[in-house]
N, C-alpha and C. Protein backbone atom coordinates (compact mmCIF):
# COMPACT_ATOMS: atom_id res chain seq x y z
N UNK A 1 -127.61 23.57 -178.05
CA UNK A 1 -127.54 22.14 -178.30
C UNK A 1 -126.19 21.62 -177.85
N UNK A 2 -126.02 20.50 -177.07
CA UNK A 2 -124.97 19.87 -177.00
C UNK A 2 -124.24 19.24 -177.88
N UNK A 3 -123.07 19.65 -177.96
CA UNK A 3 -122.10 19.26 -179.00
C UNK A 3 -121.47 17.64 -178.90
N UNK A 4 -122.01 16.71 -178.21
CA UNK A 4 -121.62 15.55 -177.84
C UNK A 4 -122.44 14.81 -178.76
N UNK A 5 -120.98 13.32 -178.63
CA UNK A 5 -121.96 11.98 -179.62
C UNK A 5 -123.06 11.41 -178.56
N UNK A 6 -124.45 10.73 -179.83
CA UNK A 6 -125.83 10.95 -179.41
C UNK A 6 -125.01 9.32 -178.58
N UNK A 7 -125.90 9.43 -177.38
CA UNK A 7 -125.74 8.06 -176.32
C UNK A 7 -127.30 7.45 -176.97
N UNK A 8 -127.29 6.23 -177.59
CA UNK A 8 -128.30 6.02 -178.00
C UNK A 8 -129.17 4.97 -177.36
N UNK A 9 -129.23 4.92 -176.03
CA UNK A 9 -129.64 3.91 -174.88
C UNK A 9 -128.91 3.91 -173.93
N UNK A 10 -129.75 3.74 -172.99
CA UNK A 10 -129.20 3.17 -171.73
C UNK A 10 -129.95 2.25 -170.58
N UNK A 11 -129.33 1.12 -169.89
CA UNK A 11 -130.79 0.87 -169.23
C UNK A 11 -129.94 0.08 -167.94
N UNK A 12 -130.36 0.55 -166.94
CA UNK A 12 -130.08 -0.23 -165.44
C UNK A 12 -131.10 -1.36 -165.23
N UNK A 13 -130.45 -2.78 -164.88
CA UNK A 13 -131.35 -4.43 -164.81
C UNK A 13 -130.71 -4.91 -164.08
N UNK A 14 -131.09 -4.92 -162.57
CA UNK A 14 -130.58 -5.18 -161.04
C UNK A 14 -129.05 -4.55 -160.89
N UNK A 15 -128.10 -5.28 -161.00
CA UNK A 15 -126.32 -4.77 -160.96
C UNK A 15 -125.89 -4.52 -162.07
N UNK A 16 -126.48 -4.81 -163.51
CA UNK A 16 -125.81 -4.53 -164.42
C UNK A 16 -126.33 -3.27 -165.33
N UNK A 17 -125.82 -2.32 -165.94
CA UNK A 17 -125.79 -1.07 -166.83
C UNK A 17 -126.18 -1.61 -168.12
N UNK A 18 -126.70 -1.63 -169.27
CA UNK A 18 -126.40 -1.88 -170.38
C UNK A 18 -126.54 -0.55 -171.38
N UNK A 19 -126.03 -0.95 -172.50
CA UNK A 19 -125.76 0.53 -173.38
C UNK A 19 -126.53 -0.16 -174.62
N UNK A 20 -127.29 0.86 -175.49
CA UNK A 20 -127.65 -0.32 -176.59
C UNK A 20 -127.43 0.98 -177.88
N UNK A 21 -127.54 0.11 -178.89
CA UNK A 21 -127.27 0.91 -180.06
C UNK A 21 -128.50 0.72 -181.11
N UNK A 22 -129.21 -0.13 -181.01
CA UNK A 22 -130.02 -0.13 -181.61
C UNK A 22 -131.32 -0.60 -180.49
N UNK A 23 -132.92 -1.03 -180.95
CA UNK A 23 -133.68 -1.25 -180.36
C UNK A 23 -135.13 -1.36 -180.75
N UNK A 24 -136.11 -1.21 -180.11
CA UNK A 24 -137.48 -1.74 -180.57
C UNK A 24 -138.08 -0.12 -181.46
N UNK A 25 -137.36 1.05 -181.35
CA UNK A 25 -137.35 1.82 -181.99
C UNK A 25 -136.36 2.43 -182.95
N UNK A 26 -137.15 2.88 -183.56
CA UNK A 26 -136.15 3.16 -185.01
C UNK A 26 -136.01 4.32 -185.35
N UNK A 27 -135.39 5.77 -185.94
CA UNK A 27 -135.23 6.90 -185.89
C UNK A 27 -135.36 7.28 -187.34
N UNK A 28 -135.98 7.69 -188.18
CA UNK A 28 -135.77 8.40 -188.98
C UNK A 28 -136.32 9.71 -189.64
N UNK A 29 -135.96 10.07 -190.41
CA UNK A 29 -136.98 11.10 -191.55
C UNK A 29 -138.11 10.62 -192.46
N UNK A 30 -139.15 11.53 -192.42
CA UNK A 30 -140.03 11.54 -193.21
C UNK A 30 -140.30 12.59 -193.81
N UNK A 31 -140.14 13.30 -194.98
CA UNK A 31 -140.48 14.75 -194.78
C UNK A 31 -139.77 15.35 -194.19
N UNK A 32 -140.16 16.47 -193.65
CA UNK A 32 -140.09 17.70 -192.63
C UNK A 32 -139.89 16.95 -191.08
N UNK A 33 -140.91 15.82 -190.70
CA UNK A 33 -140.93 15.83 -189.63
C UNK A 33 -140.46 14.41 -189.41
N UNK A 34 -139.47 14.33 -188.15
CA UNK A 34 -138.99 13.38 -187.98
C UNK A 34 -140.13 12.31 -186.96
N UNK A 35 -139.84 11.13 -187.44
CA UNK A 35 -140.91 9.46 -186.85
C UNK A 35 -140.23 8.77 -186.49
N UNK A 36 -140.43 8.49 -185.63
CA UNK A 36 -139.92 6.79 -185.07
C UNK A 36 -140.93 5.66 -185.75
N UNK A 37 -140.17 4.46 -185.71
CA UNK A 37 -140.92 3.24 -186.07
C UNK A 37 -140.84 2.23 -184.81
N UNK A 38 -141.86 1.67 -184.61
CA UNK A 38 -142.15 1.24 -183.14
C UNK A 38 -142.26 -0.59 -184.13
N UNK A 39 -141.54 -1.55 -183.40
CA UNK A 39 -141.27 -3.08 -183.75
C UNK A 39 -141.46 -3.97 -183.08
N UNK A 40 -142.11 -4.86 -183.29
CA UNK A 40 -142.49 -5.86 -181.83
C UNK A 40 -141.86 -7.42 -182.27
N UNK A 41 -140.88 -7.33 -181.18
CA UNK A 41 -140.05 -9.02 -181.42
C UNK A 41 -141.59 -10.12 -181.38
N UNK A 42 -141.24 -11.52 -181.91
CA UNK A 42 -139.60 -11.86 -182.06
C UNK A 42 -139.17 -11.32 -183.92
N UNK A 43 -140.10 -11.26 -184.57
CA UNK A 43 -139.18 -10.90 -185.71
C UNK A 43 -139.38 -9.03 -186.28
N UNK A 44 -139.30 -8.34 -185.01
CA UNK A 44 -139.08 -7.00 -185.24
C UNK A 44 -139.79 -6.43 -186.66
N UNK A 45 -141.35 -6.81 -186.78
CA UNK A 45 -141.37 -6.02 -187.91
C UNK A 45 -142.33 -4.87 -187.40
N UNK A 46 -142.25 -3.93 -188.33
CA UNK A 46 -142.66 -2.47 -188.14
C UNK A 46 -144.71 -2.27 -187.33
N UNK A 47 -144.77 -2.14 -186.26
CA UNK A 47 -146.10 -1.87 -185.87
C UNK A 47 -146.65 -0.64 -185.56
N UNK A 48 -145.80 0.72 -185.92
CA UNK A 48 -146.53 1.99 -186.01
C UNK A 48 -145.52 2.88 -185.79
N UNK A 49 -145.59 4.24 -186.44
CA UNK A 49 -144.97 4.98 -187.31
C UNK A 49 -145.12 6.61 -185.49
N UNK A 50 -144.35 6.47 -184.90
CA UNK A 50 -144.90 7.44 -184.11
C UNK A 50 -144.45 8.79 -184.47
N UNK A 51 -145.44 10.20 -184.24
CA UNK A 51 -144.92 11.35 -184.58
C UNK A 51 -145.19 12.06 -183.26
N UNK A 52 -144.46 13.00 -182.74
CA UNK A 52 -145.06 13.91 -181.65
C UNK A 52 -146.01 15.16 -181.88
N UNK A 53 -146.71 14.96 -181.24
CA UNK A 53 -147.82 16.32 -181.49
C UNK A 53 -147.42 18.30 -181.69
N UNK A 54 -145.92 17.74 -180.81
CA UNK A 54 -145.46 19.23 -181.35
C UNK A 54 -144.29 19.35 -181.90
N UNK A 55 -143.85 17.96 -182.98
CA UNK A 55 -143.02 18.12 -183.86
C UNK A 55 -142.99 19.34 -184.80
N UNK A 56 -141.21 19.46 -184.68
CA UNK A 56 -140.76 20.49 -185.86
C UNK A 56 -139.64 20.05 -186.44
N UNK A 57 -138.91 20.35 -187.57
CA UNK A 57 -138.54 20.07 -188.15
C UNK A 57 -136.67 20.19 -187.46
N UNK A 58 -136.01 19.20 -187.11
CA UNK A 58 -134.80 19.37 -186.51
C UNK A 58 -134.88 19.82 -185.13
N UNK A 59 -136.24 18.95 -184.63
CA UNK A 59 -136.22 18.96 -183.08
C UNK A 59 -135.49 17.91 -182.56
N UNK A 60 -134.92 16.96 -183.28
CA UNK A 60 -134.18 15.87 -182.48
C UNK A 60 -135.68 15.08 -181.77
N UNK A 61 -136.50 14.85 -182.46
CA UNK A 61 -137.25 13.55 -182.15
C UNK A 61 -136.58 12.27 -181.98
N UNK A 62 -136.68 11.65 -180.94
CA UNK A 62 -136.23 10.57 -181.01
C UNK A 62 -134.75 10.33 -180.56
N UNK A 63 -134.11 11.56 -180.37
CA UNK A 63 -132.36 11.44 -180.08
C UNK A 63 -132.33 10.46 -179.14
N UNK A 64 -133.63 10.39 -178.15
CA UNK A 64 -133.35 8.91 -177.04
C UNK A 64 -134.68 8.59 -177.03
N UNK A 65 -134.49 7.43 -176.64
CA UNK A 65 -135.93 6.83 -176.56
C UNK A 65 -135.10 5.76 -175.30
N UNK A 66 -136.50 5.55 -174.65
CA UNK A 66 -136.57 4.30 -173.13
C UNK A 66 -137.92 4.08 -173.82
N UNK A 67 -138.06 2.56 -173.08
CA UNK A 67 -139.39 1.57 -173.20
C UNK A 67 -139.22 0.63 -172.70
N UNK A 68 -140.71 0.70 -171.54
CA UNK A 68 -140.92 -0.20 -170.57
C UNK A 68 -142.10 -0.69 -170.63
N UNK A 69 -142.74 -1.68 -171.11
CA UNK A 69 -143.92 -2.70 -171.62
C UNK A 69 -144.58 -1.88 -172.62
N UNK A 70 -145.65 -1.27 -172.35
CA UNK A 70 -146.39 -0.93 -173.37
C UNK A 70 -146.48 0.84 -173.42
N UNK A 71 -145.30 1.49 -172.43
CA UNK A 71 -145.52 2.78 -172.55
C UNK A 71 -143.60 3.34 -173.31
N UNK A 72 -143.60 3.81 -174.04
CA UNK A 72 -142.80 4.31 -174.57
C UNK A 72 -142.29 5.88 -174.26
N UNK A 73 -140.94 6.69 -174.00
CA UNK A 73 -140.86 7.64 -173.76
C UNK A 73 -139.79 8.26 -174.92
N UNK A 74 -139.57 9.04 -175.22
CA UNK A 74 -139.25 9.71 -176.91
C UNK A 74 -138.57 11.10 -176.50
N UNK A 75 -137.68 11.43 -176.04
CA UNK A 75 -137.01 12.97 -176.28
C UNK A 75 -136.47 13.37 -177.32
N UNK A 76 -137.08 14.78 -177.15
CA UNK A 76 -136.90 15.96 -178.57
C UNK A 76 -136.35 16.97 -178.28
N UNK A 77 -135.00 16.81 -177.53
CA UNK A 77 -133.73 18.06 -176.71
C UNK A 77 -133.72 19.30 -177.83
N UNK A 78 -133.99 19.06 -178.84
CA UNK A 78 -133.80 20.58 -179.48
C UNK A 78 -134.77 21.35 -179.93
N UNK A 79 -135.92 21.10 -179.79
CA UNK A 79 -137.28 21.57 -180.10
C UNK A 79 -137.12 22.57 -179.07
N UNK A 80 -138.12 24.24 -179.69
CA UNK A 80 -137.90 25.43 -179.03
C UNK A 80 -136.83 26.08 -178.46
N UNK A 81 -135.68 25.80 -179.56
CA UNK A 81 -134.34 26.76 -179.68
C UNK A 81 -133.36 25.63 -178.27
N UNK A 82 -133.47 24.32 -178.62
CA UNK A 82 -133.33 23.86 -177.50
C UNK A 82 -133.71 23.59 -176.19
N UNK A 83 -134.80 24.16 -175.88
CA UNK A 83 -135.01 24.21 -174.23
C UNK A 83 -135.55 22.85 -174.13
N UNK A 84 -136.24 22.16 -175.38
CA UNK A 84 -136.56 20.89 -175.61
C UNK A 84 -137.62 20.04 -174.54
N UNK A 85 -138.20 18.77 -175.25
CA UNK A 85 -139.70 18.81 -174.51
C UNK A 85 -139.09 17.14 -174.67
N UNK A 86 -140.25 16.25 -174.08
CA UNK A 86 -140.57 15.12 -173.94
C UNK A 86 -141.62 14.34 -174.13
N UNK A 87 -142.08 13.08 -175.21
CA UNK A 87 -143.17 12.88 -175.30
C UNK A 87 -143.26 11.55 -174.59
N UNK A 88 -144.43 10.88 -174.36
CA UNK A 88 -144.55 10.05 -174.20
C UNK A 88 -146.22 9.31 -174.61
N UNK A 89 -145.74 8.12 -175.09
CA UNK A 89 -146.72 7.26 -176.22
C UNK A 89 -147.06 6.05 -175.45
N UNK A 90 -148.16 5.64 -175.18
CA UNK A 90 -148.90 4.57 -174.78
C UNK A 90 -149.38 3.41 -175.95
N UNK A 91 -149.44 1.86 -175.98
CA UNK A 91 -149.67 1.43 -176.61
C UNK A 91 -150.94 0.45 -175.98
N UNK A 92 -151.72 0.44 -176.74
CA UNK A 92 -153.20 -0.75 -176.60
C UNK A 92 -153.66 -1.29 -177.71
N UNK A 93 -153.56 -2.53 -177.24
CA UNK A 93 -153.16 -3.64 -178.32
C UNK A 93 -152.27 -3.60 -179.75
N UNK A 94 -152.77 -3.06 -180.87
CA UNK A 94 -151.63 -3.22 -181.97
C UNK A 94 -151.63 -1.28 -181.82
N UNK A 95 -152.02 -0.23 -181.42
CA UNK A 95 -152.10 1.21 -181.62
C UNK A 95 -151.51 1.91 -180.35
N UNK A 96 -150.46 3.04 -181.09
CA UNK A 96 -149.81 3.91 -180.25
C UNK A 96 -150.11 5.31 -180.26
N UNK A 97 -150.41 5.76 -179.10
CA UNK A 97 -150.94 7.21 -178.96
C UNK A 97 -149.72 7.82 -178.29
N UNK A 98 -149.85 9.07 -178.53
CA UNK A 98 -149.00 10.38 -177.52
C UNK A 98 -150.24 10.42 -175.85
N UNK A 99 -149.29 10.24 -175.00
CA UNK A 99 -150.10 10.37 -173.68
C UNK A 99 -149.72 11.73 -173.04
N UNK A 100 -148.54 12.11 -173.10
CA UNK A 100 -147.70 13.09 -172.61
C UNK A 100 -147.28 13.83 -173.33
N UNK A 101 -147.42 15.45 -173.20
CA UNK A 101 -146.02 16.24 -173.98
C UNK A 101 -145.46 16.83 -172.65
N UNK A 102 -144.22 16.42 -172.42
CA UNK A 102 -143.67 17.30 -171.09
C UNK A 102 -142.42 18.00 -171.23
N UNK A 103 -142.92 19.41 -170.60
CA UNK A 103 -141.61 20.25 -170.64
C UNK A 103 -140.89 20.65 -169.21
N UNK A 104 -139.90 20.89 -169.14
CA UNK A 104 -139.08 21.37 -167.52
C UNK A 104 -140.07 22.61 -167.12
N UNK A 105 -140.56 22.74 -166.35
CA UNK A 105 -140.91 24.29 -166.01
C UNK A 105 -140.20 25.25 -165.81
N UNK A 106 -140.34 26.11 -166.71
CA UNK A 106 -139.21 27.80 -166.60
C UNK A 106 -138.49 27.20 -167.68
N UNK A 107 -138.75 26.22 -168.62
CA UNK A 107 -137.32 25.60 -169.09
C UNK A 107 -136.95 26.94 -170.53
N UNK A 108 -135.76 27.14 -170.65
CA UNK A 108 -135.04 28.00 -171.37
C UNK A 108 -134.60 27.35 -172.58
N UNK A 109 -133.91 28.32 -173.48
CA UNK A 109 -132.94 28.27 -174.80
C UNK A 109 -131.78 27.00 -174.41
N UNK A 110 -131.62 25.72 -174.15
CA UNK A 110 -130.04 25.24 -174.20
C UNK A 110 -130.17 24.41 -173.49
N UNK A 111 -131.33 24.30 -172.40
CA UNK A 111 -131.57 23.26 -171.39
C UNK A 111 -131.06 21.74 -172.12
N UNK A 112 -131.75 21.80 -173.18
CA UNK A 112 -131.77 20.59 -173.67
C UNK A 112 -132.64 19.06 -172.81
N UNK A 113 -133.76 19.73 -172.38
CA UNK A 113 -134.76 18.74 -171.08
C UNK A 113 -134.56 17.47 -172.98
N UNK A 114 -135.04 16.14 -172.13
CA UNK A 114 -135.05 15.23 -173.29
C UNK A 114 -133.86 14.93 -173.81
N UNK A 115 -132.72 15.02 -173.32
CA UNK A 115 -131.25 14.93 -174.10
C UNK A 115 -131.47 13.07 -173.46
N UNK A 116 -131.85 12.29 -172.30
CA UNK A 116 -131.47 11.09 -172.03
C UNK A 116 -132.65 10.92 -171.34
N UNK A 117 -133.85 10.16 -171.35
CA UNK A 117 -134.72 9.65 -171.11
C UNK A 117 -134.82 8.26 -170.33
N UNK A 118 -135.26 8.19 -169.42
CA UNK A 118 -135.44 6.51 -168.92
C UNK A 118 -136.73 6.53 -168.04
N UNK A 119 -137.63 5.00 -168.39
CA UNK A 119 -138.47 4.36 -167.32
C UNK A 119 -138.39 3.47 -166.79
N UNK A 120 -139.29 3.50 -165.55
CA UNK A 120 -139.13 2.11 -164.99
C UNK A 120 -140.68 2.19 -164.39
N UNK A 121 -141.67 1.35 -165.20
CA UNK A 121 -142.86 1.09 -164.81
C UNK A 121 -143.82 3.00 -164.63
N UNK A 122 -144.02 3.28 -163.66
CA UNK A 122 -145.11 4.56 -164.03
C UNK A 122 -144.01 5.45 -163.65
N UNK A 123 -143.22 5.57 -163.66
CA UNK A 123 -141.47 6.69 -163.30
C UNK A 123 -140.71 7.00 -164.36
N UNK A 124 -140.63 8.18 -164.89
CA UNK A 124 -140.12 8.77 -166.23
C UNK A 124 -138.97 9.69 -165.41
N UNK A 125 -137.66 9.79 -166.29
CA UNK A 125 -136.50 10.68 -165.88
C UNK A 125 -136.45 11.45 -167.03
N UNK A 126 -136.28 12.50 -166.95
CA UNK A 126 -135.92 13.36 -167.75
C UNK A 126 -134.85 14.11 -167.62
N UNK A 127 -133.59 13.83 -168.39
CA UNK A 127 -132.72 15.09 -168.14
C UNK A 127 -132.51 16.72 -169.23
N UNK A 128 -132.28 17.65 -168.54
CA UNK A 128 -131.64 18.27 -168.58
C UNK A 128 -130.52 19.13 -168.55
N UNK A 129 -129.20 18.43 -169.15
CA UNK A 129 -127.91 18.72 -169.04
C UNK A 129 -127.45 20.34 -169.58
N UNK A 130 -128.01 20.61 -170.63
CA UNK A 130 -127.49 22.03 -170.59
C UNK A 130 -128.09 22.92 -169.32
N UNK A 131 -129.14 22.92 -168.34
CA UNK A 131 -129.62 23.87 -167.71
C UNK A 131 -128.59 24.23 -167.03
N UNK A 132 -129.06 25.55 -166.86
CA UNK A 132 -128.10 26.46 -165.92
C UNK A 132 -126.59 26.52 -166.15
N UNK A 133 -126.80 26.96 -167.17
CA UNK A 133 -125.17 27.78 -168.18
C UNK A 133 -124.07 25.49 -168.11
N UNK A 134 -125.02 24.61 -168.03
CA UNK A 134 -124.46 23.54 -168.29
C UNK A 134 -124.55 22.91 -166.99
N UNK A 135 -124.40 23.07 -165.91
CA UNK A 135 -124.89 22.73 -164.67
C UNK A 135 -125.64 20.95 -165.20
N UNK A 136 -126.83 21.38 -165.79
CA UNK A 136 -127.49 19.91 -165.66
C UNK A 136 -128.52 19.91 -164.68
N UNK A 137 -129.85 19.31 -164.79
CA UNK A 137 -130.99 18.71 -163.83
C UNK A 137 -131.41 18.05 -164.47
N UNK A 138 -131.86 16.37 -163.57
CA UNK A 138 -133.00 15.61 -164.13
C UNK A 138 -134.36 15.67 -163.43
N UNK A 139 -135.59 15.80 -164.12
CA UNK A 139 -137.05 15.63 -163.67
C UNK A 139 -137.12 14.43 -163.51
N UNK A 140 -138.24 13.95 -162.27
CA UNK A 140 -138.69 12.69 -162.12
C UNK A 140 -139.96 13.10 -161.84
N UNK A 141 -140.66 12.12 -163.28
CA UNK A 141 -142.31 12.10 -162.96
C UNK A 141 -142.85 11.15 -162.82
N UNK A 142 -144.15 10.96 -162.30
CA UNK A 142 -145.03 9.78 -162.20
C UNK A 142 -146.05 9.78 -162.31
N UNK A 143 -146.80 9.05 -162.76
CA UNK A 143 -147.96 8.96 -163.60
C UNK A 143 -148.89 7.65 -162.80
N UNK A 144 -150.26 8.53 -162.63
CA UNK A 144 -151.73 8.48 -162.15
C UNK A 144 -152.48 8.06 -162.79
N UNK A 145 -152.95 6.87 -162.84
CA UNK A 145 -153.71 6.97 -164.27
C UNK A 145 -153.36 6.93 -165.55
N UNK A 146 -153.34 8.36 -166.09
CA UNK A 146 -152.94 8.75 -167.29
C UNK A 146 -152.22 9.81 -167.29
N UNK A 147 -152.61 10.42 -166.28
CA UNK A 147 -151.44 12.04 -166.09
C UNK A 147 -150.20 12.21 -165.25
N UNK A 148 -149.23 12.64 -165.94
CA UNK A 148 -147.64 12.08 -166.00
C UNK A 148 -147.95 13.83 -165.40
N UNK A 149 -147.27 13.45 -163.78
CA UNK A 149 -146.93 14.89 -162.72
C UNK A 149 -145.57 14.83 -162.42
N UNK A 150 -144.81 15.74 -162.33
CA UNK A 150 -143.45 16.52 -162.10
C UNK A 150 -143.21 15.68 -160.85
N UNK A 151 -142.27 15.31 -160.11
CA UNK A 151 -142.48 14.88 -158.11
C UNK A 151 -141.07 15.25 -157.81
N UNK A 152 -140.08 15.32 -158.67
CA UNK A 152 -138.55 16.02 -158.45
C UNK A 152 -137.83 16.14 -159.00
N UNK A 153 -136.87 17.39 -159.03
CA UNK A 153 -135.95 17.79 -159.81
C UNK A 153 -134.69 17.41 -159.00
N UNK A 154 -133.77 16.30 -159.83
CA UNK A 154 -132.27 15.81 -159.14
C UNK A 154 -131.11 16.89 -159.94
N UNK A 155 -130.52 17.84 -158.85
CA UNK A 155 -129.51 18.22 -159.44
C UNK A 155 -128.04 17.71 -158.09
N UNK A 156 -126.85 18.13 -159.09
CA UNK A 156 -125.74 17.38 -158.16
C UNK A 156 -125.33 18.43 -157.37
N UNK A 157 -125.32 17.87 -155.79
CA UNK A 157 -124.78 18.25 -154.79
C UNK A 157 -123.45 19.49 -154.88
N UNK A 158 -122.43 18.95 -155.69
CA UNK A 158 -121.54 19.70 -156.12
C UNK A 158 -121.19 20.19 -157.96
N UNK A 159 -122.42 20.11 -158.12
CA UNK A 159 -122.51 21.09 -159.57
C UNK A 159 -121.73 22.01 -159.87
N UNK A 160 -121.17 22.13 -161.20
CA UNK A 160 -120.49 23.70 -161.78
C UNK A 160 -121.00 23.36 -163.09
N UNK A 161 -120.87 24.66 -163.69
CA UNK A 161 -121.22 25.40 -164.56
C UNK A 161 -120.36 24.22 -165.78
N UNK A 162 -121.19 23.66 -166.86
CA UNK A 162 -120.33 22.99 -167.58
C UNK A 162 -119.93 21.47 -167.42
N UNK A 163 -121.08 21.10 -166.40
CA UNK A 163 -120.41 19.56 -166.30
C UNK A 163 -121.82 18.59 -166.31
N UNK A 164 -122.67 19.32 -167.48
CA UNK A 164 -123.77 18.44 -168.19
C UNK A 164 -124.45 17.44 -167.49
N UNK A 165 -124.65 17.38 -165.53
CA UNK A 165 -125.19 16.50 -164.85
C UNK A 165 -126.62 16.19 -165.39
N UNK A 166 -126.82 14.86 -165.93
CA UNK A 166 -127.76 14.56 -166.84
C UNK A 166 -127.56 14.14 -168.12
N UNK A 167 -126.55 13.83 -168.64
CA UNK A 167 -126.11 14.16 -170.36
C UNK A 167 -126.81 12.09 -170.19
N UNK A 168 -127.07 11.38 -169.39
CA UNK A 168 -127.40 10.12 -169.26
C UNK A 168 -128.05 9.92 -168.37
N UNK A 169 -128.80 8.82 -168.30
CA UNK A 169 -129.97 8.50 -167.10
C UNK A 169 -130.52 6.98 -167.19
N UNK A 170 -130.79 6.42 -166.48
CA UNK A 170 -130.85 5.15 -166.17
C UNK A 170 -131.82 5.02 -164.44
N UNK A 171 -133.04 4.19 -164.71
CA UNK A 171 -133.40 4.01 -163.40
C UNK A 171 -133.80 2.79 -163.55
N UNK A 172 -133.89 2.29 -162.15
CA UNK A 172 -134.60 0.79 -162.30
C UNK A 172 -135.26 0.66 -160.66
N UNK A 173 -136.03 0.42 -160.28
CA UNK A 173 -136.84 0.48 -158.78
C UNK A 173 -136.22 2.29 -158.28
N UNK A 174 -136.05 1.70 -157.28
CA UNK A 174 -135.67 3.52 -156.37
C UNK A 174 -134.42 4.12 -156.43
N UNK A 175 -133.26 3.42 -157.71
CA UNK A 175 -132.29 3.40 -157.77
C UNK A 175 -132.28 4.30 -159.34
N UNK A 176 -131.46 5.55 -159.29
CA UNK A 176 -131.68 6.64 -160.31
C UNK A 176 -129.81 6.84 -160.40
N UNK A 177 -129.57 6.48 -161.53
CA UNK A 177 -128.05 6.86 -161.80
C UNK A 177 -128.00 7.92 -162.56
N UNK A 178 -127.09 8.70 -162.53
CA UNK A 178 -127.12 10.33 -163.63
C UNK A 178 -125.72 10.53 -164.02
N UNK A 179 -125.45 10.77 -164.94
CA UNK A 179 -124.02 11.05 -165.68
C UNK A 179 -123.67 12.03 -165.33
N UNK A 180 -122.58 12.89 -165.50
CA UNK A 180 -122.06 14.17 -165.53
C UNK A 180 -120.72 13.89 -166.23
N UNK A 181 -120.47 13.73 -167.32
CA UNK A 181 -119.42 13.42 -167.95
C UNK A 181 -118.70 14.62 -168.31
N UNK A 182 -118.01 16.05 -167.97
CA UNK A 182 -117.89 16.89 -167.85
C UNK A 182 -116.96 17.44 -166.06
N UNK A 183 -117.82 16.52 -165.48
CA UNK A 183 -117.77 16.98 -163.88
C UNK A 183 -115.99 17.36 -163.91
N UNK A 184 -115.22 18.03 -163.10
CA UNK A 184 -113.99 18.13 -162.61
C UNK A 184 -113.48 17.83 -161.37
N UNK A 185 -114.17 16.83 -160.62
CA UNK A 185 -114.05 16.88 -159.66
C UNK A 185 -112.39 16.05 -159.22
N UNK A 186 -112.16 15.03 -160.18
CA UNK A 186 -110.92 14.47 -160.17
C UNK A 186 -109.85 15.19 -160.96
N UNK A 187 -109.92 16.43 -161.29
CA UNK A 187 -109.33 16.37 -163.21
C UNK A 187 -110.25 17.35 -164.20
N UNK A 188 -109.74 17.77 -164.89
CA UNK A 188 -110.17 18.42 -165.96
C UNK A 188 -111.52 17.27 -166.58
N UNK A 189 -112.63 17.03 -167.17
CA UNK A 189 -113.29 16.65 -167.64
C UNK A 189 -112.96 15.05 -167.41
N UNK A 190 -113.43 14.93 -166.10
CA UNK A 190 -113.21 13.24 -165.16
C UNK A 190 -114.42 12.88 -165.20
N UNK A 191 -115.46 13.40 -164.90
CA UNK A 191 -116.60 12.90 -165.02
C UNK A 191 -117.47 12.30 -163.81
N UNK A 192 -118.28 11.82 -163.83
CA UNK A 192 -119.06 11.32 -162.79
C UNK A 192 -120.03 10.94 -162.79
């Protein structure tokens, strides 16, 4: 698991970045298993209680969430000793279903796939910042219909071991930004 504070949004809207702290989802405990609460402006009150189908208990449900009209995407970076999965929830009319459970393929102990999530219309990012002893990769999938397929794995050109490429993610049209806040390329932990 990554030892960093949770980035709790992010979202690219033509030239500008935004960071958010709160949003149309809500994070908490229930029990054992952690739910989001899904809210529909203008006066944000509660319209469904989402759980993932392969929730466990201190999987980090919910550590990020993206949402783009009526499809919602939900990462759970610490589920299965970390190697961590991704859900994604569809909504029709007032009811939200799980459409997706997606994992990295080969994904390992630490990956942390689901640490920073983003969509943009049928295009899901998924990162993975712990992979490969910290290295970092993000998945980009796209979705047919209803079935959300793998189409590429972005890792950085000049990667090392330890510089979490992925720890953030942001897309908007054909334009995919990725963090590496770690990177050394200027400096001890300069970032990129």
């Amino acid at each position: 698991r990554l030892e960093r504070p949770i980035h709790m949004g992010m979202r690219l809207d033509a030239r500008t970045i935004h960071a958010a702290s709160s949003g149309a989802l809500q994070r908490q405990s229930e029990g054992e298993h952690p739910t989001l609460q899904a809210a529909v402006a203008p006066s944000y009150t509660q319209q469904a209680q989402l759980q993932g189908s392969h929730s466990q208990p201190d999987d980090a449900f919910g550590e990020t969430v993206a949402v783009d009209g009526d499809t919602a995407v939900v990462g759970s970076p610490t589920i299965d000793g970390s190697a961590g999965a991704t859900y994604v929830f569809v909504r029709s009319a007032m009811t939200w279903s799980e459409q997706a459970y997606l994992k990295a393929p080969g994904s390992q102990a630490n990956d942390a796939f689901g640490q920073a999530v983003a969509i943009d219309g049928n295009t899901i990012v998924v990162s993975a910042p712990g992979q490969n002893n910290g290295v970092g990769a993000a998945y980009v999938f796209v979705r047919n219909g209803s079935t959300w397929t793998q189409e590429a794995v972005v890792t950085a050109t000049d990667g090392a071991t330890g510089d979490e490429f992925g720890f953030s993610i942001a897309i908007s049209g054909n334009v995919l930004v990725i963090e590496a806040p770690l990177h050394k390329n200027a400096g001890v932990r300069s970032g990129a």
